[in-house]
Structures are given as C-alpha cells and as structure tokens.
C-alpha atoms as a PDB file:
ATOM      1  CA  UNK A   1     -16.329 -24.324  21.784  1.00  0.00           C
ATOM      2  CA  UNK A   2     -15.864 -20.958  23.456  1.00  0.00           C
ATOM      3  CA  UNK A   3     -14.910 -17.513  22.397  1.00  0.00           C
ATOM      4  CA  UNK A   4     -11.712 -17.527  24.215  1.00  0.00           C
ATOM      5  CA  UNK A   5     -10.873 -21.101  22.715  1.00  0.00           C
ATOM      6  CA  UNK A   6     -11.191 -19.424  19.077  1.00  0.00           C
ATOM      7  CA  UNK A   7      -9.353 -16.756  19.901  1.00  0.00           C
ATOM      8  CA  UNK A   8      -6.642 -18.730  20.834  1.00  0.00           C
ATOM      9  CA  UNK A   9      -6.554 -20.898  17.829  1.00  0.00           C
ATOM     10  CA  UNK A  10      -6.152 -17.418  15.448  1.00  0.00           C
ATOM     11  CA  UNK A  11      -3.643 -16.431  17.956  1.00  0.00           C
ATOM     12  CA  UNK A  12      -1.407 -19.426  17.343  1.00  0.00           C
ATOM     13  CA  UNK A  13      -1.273 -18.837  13.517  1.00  0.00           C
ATOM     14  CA  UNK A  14      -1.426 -14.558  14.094  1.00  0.00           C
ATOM     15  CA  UNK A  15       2.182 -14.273  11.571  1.00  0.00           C
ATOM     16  CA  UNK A  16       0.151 -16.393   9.041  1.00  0.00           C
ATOM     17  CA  UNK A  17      -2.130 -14.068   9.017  1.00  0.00           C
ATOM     18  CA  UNK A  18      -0.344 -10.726   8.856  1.00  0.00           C
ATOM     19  CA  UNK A  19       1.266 -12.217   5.833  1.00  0.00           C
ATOM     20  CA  UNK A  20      -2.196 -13.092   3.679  1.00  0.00           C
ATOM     21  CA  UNK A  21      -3.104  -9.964   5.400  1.00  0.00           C
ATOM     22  CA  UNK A  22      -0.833  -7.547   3.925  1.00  0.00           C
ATOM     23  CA  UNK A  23      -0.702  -9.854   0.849  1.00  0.00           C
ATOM     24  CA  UNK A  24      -4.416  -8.945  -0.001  1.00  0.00           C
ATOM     25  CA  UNK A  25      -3.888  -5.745   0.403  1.00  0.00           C
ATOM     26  CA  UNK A  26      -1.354  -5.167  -2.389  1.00  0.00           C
ATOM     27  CA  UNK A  27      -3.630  -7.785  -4.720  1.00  0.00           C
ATOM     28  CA  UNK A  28      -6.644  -4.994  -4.250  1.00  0.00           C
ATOM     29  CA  UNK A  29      -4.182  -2.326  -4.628  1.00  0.00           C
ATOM     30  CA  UNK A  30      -2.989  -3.827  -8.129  1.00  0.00           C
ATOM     31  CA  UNK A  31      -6.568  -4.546  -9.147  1.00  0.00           C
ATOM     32  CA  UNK A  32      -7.587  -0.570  -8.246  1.00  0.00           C
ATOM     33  CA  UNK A  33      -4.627   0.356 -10.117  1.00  0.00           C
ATOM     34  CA  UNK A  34      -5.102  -1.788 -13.141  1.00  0.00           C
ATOM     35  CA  UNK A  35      -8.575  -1.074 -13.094  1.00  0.00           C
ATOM     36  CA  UNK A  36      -7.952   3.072 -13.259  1.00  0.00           C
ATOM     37  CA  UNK A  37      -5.224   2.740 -15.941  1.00  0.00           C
ATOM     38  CA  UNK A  38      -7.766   0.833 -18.218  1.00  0.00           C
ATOM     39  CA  UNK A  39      -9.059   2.321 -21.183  1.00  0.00           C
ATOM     40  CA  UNK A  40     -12.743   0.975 -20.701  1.00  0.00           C
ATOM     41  CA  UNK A  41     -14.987   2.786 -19.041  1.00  0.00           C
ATOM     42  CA  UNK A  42     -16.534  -0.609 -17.030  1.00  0.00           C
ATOM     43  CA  UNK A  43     -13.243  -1.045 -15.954  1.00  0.00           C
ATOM     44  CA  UNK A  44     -12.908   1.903 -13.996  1.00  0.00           C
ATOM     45  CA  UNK A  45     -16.541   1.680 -12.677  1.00  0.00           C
ATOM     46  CA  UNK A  46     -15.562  -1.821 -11.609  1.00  0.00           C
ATOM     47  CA  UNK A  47     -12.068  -0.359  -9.544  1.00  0.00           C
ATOM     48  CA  UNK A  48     -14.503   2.353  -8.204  1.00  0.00           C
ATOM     49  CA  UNK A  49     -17.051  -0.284  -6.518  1.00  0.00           C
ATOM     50  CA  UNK A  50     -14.042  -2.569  -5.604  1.00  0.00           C
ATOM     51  CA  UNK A  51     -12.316   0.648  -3.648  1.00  0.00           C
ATOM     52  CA  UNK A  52     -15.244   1.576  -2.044  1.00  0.00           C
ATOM     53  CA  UNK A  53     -16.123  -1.980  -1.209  1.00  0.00           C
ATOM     54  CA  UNK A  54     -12.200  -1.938   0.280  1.00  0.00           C
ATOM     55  CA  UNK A  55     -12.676   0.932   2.140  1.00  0.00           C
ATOM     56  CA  UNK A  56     -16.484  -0.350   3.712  1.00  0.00           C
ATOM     57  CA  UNK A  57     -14.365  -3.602   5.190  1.00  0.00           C
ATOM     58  CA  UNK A  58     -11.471  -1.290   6.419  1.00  0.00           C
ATOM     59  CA  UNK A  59     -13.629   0.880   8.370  1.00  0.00           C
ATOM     60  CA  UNK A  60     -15.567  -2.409   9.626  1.00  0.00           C
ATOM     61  CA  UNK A  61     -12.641  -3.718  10.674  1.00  0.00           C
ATOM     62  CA  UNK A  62     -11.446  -0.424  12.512  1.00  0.00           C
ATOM     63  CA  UNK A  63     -14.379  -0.023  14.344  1.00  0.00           C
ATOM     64  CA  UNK A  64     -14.488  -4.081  14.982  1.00  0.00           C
ATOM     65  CA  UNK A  65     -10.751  -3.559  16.371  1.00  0.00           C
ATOM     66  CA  UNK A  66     -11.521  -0.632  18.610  1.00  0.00           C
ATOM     67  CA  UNK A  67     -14.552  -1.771  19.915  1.00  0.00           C
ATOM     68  CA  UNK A  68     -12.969  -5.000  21.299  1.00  0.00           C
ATOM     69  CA  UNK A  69      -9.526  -2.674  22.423  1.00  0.00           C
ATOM     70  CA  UNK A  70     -11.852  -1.049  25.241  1.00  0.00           C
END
C-alpha cells in the first residue's frame, strides 16, 4: 500500500476526525482542570506531567504539519 493510498483513506473520514479531534482536546482540558482544582498534591503533579505531555504532542504535531505544508 502506498503513502498516497493512506492518505486518501484519512482523507475520506477527515470530519470524523476533527470531531474526536477537538473532542480529546476538551477531555485533556477537563482532566488538567480537575487535576489543578484537587486538593492532593499527586493530583496536581499528575495534571502537570499530563499538560506537558499535551503540549510535547502539540508541538510534534505542529512541526509534523508544517514540515509536510512545504
């Protein structure tokens, strides 16, 4: 199977994923706010390694995206 073959495949079901897309990102924005609003301490330490692991695949999948825009 080719690249451009694969491509096309995600390309046929692209609204699908917008939706689980954006849908993950408000489940890890409850989880970071539930996290910093708990009273335990691991809890917080938790939401900090779960935002920076967050932020880590955003920029990976900036860079991934802009790389393959040139």
């Amino acid at each position: 199977m080719e690249v451009g073959a694969i491509i096309k495949k995600f390309n046929t079901h692209e609204n699908l994923f917008e939706k689980l897309g954006i849908l993950l990102v408000v489940v890890f924005f409850l989880m970071i706010a539930a996290g910093f609003t708990d009273s335990n301490q691991a809890g917080r330490i938790m939401t900090l390694i779960l935002f920076i692991l967050v932020f880590l695949a955003s920029f990976i999948g900036y860079t991934v995206s802009k790389s393959l825009d040139e």
